[in-house]
PDB file of N, CA and C in Angstrom:
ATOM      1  N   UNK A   1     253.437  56.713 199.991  1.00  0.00           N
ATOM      2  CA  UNK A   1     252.279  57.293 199.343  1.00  0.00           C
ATOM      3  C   UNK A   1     252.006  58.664 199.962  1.00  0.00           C
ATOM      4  N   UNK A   2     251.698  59.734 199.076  1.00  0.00           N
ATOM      5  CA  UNK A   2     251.638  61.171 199.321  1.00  0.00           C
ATOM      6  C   UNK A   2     249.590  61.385 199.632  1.00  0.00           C
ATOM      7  N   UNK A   3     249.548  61.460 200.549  1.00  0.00           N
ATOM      8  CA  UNK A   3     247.929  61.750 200.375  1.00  0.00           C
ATOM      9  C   UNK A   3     247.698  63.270 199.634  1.00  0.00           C
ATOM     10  N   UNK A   4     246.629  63.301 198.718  1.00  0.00           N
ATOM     11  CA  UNK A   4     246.188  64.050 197.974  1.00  0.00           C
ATOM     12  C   UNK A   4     246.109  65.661 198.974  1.00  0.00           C
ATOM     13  N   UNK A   5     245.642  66.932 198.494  1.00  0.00           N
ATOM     14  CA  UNK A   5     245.493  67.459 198.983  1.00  0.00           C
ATOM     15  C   UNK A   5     243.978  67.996 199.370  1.00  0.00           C
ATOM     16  N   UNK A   6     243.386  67.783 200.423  1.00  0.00           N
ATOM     17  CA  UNK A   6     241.812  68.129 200.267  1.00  0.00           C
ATOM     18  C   UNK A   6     241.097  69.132 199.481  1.00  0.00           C
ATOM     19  N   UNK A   7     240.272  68.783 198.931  1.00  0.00           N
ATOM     20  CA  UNK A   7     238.978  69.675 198.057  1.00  0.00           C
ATOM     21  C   UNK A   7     238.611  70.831 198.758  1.00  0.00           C
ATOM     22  N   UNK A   8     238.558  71.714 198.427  1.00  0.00           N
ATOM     23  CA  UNK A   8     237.683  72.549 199.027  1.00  0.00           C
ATOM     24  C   UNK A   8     236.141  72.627 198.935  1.00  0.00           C
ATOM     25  N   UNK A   9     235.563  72.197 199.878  1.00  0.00           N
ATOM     26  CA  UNK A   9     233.978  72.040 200.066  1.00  0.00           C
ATOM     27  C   UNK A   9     233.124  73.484 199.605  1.00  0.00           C
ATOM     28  N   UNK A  10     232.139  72.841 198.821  1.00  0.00           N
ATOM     29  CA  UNK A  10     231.397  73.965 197.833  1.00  0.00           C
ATOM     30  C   UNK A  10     230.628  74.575 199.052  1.00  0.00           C
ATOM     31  N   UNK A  11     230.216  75.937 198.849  1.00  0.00           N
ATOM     32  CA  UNK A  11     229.060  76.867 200.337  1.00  0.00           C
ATOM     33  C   UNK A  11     228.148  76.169 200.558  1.00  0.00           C
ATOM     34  N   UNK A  12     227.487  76.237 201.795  1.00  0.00           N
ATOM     35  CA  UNK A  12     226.485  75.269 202.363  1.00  0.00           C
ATOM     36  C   UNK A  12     225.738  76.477 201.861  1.00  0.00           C
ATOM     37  N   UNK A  13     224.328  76.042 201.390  1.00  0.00           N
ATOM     38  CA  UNK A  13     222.938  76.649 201.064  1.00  0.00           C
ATOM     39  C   UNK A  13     222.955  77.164 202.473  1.00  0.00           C
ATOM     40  N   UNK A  14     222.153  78.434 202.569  1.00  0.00           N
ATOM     41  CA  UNK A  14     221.464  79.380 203.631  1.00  0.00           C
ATOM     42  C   UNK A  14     220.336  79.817 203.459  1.00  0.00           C
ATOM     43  N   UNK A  15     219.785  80.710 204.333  1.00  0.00           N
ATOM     44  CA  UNK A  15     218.680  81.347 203.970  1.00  0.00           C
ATOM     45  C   UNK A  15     219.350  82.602 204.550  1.00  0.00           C
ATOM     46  N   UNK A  16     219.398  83.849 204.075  1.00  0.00           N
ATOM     47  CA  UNK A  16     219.633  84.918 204.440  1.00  0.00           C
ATOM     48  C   UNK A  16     218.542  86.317 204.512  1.00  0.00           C
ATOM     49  N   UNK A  17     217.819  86.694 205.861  1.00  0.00           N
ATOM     50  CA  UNK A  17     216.793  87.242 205.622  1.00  0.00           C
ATOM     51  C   UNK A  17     217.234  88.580 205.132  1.00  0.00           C
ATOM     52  N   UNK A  18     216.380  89.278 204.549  1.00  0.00           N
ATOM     53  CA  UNK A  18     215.983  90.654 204.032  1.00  0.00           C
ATOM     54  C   UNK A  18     217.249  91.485 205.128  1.00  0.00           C
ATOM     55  N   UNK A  19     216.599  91.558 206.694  1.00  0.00           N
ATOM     56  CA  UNK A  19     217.539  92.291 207.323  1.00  0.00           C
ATOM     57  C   UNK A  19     218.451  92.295 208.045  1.00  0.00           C
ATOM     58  N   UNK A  20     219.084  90.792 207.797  1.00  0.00           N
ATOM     59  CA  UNK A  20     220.429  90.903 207.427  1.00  0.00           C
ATOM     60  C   UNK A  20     221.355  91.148 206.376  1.00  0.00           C
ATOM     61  N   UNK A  21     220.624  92.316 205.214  1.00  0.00           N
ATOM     62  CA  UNK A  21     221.239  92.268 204.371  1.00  0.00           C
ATOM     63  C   UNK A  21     222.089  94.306 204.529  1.00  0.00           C
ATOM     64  N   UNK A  22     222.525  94.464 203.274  1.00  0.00           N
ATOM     65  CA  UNK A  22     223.104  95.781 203.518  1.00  0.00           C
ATOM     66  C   UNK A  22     222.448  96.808 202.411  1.00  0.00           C
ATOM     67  N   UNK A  23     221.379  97.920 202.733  1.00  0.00           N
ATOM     68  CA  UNK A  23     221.187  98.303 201.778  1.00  0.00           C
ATOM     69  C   UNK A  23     221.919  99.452 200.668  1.00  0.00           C
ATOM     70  N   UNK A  24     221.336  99.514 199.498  1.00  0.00           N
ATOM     71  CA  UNK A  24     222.444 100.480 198.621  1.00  0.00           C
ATOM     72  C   UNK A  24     221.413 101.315 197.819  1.00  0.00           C
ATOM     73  N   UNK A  25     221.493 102.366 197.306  1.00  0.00           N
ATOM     74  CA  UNK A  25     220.476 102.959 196.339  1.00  0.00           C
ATOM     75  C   UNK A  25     221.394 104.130 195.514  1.00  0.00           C
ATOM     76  N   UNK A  26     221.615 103.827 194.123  1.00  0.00           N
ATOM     77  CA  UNK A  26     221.970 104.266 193.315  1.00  0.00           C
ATOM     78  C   UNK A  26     220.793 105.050 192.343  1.00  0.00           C
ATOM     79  N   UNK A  27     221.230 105.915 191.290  1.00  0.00           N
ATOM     80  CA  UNK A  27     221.133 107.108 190.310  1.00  0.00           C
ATOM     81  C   UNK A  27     220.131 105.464 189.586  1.00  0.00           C
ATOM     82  N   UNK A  28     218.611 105.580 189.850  1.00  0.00           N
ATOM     83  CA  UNK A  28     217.949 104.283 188.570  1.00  0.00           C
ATOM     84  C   UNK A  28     217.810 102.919 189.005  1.00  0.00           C
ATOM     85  N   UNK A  29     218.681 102.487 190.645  1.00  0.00           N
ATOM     86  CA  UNK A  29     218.314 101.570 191.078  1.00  0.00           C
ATOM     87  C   UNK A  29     219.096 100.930 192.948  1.00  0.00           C
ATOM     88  N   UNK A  30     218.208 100.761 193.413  1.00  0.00           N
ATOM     89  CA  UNK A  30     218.530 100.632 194.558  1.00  0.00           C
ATOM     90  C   UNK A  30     218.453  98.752 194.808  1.00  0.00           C
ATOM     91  N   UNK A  31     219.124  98.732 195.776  1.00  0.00           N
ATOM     92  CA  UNK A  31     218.976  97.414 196.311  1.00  0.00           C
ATOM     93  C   UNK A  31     219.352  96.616 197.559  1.00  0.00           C
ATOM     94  N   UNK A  32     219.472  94.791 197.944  1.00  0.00           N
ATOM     95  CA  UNK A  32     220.035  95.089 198.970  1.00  0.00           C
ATOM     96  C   UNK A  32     221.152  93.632 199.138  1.00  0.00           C
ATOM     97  N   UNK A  33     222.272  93.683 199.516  1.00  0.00           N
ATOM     98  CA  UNK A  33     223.239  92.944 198.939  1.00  0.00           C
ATOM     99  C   UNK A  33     223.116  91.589 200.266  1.00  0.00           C
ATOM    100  N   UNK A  34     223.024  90.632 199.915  1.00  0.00           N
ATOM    101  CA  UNK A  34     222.906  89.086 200.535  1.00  0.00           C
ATOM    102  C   UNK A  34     223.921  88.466 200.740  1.00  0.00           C
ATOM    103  N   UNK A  35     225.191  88.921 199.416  1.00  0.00           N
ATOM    104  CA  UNK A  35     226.543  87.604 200.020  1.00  0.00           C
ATOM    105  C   UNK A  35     227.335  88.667 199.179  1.00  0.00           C
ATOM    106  N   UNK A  36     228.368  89.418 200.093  1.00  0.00           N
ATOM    107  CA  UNK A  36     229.154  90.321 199.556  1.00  0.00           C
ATOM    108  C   UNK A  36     230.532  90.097 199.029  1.00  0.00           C
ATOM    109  N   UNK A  37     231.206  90.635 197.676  1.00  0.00           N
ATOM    110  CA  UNK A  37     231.913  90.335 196.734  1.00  0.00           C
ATOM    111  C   UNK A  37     233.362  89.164 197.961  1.00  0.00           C
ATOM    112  N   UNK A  38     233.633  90.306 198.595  1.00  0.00           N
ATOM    113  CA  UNK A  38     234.337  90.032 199.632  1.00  0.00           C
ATOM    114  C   UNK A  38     234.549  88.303 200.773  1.00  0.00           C
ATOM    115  N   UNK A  39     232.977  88.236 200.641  1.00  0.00           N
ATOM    116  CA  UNK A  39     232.906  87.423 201.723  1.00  0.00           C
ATOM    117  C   UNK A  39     233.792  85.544 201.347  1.00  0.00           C
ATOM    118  N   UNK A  40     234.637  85.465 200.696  1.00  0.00           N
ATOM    119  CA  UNK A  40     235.187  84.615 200.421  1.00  0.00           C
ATOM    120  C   UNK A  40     234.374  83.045 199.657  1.00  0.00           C
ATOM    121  N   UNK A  41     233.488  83.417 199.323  1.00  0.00           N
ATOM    122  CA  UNK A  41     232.721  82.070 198.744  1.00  0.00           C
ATOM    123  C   UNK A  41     232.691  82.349 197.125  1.00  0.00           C
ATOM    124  N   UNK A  42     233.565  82.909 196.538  1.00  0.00           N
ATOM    125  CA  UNK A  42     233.547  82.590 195.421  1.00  0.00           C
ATOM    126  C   UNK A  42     232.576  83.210 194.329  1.00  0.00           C
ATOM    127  N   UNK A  43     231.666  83.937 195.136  1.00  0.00           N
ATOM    128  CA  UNK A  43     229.974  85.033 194.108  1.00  0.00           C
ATOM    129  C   UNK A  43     229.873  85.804 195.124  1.00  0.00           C
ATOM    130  N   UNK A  44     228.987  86.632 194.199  1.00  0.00           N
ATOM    131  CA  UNK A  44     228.023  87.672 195.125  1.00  0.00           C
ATOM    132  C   UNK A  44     226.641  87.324 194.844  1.00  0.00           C
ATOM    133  N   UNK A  45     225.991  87.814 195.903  1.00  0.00           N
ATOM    134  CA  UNK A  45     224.595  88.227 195.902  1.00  0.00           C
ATOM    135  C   UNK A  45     223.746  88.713 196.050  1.00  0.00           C
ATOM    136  N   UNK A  46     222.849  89.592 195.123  1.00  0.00           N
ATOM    137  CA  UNK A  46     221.711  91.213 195.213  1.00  0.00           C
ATOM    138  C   UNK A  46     220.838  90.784 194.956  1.00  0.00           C
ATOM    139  N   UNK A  47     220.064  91.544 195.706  1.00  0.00           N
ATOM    140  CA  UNK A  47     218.692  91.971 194.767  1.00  0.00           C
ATOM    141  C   UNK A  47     218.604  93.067 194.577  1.00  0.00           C
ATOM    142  N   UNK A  48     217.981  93.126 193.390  1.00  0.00           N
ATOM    143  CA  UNK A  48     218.090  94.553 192.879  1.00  0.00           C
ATOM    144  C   UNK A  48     216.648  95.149 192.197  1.00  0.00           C
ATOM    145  N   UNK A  49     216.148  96.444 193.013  1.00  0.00           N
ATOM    146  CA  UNK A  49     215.305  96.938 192.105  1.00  0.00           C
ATOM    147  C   UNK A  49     215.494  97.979 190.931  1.00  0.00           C
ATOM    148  N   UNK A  50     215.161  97.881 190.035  1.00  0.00           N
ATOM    149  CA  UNK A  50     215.453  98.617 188.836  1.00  0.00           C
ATOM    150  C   UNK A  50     214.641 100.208 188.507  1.00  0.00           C
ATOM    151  N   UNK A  51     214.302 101.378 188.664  1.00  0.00           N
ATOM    152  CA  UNK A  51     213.203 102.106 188.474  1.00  0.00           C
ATOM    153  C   UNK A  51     213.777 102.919 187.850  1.00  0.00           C
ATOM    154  N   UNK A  52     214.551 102.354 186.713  1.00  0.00           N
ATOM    155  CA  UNK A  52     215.428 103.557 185.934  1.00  0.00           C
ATOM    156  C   UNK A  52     216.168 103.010 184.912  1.00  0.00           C
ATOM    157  N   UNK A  53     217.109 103.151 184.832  1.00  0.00           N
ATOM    158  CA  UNK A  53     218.279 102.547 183.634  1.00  0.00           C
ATOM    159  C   UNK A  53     219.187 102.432 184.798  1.00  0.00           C
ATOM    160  N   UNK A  54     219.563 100.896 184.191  1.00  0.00           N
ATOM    161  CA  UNK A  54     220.905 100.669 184.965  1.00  0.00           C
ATOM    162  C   UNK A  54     222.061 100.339 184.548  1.00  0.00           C
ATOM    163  N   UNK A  55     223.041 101.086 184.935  1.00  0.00           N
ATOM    164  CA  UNK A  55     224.009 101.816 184.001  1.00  0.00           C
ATOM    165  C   UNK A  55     225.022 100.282 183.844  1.00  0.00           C
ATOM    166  N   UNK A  56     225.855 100.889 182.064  1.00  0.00           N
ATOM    167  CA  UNK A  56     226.192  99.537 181.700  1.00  0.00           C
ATOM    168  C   UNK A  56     227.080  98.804 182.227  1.00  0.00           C
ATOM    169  N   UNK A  57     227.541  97.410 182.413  1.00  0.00           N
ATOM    170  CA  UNK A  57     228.276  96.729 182.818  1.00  0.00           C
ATOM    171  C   UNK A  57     229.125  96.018 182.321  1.00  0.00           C
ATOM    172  N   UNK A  58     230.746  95.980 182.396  1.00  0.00           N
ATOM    173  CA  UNK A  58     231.178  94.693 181.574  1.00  0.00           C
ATOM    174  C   UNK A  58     231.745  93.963 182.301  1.00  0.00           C
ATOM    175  N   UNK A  59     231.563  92.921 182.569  1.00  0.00           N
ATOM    176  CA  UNK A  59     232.293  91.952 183.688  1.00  0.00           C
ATOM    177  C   UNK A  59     233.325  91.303 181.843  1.00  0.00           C
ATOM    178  N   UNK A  60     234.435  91.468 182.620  1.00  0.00           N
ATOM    179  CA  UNK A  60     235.894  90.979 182.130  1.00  0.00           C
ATOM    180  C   UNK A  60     236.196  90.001 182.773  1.00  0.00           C
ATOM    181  N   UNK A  61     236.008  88.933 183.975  1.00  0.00           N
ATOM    182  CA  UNK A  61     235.695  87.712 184.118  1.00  0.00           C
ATOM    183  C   UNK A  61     234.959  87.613 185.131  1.00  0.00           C
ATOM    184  N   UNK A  62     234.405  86.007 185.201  1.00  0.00           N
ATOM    185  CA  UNK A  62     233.207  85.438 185.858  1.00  0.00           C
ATOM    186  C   UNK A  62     231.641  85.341 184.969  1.00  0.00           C
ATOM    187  N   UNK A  63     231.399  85.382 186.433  1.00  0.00           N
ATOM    188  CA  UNK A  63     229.751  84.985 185.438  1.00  0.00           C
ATOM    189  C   UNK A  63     228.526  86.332 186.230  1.00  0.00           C
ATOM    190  N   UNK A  64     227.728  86.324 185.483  1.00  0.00           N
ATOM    191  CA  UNK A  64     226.999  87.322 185.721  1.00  0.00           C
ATOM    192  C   UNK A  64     225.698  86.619 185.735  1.00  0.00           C
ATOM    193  N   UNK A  65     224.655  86.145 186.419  1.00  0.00           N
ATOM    194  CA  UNK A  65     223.051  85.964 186.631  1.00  0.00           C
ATOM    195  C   UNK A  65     222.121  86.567 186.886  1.00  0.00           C
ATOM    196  N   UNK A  66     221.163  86.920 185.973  1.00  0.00           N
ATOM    197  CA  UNK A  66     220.158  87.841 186.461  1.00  0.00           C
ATOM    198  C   UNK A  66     218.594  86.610 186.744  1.00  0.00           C
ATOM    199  N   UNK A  67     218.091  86.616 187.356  1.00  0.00           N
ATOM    200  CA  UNK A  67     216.538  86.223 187.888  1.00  0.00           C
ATOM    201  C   UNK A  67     215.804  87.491 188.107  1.00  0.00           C
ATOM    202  N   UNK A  68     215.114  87.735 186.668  1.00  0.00           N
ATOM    203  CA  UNK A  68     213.752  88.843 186.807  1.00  0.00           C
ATOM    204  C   UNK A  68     212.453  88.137 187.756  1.00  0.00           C
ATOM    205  N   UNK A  69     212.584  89.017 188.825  1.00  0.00           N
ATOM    206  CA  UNK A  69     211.721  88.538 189.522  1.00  0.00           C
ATOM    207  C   UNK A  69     210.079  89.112 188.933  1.00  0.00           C
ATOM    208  N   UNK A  70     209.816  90.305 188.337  1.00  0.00           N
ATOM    209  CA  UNK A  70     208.497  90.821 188.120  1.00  0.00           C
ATOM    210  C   UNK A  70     208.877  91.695 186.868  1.00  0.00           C
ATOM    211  N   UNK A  71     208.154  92.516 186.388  1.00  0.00           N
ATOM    212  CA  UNK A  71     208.160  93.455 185.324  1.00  0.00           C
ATOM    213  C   UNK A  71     208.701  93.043 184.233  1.00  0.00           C
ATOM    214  N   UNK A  72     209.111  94.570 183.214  1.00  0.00           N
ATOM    215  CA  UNK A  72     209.719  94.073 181.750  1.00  0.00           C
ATOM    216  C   UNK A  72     210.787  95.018 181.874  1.00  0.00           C
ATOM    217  N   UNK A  73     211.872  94.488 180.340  1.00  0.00           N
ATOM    218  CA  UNK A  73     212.832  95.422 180.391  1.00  0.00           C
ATOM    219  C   UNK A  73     213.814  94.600 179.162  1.00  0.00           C
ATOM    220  N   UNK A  74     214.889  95.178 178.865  1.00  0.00           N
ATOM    221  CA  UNK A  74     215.568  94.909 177.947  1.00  0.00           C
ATOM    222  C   UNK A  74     216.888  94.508 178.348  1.00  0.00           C
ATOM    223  N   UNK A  75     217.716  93.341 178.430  1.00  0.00           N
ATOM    224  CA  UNK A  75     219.070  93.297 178.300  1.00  0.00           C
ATOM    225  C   UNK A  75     219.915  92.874 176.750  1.00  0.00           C
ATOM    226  N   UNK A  76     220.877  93.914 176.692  1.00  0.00           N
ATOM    227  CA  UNK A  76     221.777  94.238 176.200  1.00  0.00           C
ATOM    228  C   UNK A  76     223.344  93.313 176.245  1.00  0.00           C
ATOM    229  N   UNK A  77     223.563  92.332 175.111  1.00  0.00           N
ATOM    230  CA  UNK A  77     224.620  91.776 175.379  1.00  0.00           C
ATOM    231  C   UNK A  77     225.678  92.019 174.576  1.00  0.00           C
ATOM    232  N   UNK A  78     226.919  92.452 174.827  1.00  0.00           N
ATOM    233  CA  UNK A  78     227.762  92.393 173.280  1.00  0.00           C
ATOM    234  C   UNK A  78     229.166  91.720 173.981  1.00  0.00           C
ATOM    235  N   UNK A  79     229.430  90.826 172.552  1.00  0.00           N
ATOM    236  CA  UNK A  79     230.905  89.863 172.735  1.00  0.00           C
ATOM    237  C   UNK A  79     231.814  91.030 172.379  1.00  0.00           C
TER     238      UNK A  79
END
């Protein structure tokens, strides 16, 4: 009998404060990045403030989540 090959275990939940994070400020919106593209777990994670237009995006794969934390605004989707 061949034993299977182990699962890879999903990220343990964290709490990651404010300043441990890395900040960024772009042309309409600045922010500050929590779990970077890089860091091998499979996502990223921002927060992001918006005080402008933020320029368009097409993710060609994965998934994309936004959580409006306050204000208004418009997103734009096209297949």
């Amino acid at each position: 009998m061949v034993d299977a090959p182990e699962r890879p275990r999903p990220p343990q939940a964290r709490k990651i404060p404010r300043e441990q994070t890395e900040h960024f400020d772009r042309e309409g919106f600045s922010g500050d990045i929590y779990v970077k593209e890089d860091d091998g777990v499979g996502y990223n994670a921002l927060g992001v403030d918006v005080h402008g237009a933020h320029p368009l995006k097409e993710i060609k794969s994965g998934t994309r989540s936004y959580l409006v934390m306050e204000g208004t605004g418009n997103f734009h989707f096209k297949r």
